[in-house]
Protein backbone atom coordinates (compact mmCIF):
# COMPACT_ATOMS: atom_id res chain seq x y z
CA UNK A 1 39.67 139.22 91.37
CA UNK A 2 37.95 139.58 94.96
CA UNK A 3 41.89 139.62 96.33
CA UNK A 4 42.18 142.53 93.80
CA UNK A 5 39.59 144.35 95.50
CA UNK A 6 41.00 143.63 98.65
CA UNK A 7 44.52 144.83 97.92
CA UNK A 8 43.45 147.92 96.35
CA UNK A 9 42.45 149.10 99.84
CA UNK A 10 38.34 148.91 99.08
CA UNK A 11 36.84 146.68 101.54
CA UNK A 12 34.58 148.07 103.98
CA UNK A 13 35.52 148.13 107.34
CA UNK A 14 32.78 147.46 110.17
CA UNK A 15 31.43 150.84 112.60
CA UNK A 16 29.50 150.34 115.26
CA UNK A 17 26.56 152.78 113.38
CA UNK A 18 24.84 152.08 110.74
CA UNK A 19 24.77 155.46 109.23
CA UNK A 20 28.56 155.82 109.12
CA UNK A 21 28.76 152.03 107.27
CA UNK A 22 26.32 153.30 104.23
CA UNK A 23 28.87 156.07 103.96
CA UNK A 24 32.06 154.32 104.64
CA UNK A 25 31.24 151.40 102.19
CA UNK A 26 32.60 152.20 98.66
CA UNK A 27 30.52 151.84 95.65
CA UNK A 28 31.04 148.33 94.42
CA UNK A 29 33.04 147.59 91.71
CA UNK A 30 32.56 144.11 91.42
CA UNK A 31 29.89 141.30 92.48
CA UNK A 32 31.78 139.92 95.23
CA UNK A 33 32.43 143.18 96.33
CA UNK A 34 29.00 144.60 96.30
CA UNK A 35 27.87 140.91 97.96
CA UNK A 36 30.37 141.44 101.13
CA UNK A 37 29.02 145.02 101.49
CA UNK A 38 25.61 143.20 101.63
CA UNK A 39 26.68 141.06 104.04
CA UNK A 40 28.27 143.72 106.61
CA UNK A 41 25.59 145.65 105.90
CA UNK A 42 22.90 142.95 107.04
CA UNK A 43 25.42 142.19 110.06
CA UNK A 44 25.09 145.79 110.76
CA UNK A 45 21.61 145.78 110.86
CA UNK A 46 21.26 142.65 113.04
CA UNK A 47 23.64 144.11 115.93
CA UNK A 48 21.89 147.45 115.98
CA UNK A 49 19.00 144.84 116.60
CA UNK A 50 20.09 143.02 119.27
CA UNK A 51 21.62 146.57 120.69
CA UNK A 52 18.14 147.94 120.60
CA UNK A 53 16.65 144.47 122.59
CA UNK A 54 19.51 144.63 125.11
CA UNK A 55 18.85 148.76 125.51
CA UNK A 56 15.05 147.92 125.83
CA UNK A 57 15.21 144.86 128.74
CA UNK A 58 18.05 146.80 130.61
CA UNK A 59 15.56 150.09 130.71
CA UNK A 60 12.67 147.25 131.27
CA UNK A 61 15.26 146.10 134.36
CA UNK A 62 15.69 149.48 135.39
CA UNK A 63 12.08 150.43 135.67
CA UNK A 64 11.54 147.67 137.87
CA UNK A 65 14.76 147.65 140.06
CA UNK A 66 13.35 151.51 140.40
CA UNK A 67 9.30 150.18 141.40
CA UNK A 68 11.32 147.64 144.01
CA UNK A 69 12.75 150.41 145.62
CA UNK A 70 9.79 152.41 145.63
CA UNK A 71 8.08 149.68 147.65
CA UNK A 72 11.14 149.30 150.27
CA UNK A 73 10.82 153.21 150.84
CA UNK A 74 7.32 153.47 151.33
CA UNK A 75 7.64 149.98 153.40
CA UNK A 76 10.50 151.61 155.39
CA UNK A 77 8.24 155.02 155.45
CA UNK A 78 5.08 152.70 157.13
CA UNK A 79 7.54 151.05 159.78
CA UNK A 80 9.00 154.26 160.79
CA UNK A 81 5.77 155.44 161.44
CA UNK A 82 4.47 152.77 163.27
CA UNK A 83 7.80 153.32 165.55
CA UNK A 84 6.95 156.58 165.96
CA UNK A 85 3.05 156.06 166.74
CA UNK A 86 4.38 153.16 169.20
CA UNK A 87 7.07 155.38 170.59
CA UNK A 88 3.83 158.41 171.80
CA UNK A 89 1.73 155.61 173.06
CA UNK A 90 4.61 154.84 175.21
CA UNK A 91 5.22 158.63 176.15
CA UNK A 92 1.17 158.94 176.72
CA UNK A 93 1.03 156.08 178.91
CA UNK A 94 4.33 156.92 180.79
CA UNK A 95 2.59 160.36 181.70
CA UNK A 96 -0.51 158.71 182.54
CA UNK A 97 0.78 156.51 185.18
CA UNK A 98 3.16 160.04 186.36
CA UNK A 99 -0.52 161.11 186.39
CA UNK A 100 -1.28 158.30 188.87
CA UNK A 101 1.47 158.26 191.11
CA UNK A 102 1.18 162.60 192.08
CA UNK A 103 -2.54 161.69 192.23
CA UNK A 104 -1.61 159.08 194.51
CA UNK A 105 1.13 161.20 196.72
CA UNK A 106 -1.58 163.59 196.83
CA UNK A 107 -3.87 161.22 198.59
CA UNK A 108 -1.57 160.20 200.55
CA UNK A 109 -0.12 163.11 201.72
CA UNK A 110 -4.05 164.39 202.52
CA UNK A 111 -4.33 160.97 204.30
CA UNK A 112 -1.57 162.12 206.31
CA UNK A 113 -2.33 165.31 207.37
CA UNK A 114 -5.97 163.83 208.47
CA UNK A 115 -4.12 161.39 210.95
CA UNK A 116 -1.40 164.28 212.07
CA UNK A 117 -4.95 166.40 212.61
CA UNK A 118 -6.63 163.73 214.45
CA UNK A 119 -3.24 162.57 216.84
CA UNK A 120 -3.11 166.68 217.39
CA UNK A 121 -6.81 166.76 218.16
CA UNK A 122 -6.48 163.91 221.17
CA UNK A 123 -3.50 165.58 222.08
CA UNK A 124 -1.28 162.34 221.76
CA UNK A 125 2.05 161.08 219.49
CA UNK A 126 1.61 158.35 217.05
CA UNK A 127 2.87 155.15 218.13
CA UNK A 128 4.20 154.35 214.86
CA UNK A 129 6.38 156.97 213.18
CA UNK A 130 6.81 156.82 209.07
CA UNK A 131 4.57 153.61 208.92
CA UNK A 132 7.43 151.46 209.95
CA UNK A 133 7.46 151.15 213.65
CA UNK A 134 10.84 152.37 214.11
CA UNK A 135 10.28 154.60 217.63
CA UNK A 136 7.40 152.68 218.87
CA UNK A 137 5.65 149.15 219.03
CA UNK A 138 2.27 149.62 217.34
């Protein structure tokens, strides 16, 4: 009898929804019939289950894959500015010490005029010329 069924063409054929299998399965006409709808039916039921947990830890997986990155970007954001606050302390100290060294030229160049003023004063030539005793032994 249940290869009856079979040959006539009736058996219900598995979907992957469970709304198109309630409408797909044909009204049974015998026990064994009506018992193998029951059983694709509770198959049915039990992937759209396991569908639902693998939907629910892959968003679950997502959501954290999506905090992770979250962290690396505000990480990355922290570092970049701590380049950047390391990069002006370099620029402010590199003008401080320009700051130095035309403060220093200046005194030196003051300190220079001073000695040309006091060689002119006695009326006499330095006997060291640029500090290094090139035209004279001092």
């Amino acid at each position: 009898m249940a290869e009856e069924a079979k040959n006539t063409g009736a058996e219900a054929v598995p979907t992957n929804d469970i709304a198109e299998e309630k409408t797909a399965a044909p009204a049974p006409e015998s026990p064994i019939l009506g018992s193998e709808i029951s059983v694709w039916r509770r198959a049915a039921r039990r992937l759209a289950s396991v569908t639902s947990w693998e939907n629910s830890k892959v968003a679950e997986m997502e959501a954290e894959l999506k905090k992770i990155h979250e962290q690396l970007e505000m990480k990355k954001a922290a570092q970049a500015e701590k380049l950047k606050n390391s990069a002006a302390a370099f620029h402010r100290a590199a003008e401080e010490k320009r700051a130095a060294a035309v403060a220093r030229r200046g005194e030196e160049v003051i300190a220079a005029e001073e000695a040309a003023a006091r060689y002119r004063a006695r009326g006499q030539a330095p006997t060291r010329l640029f500090g290094l005793g090139l035209f004279g032994r001092g």
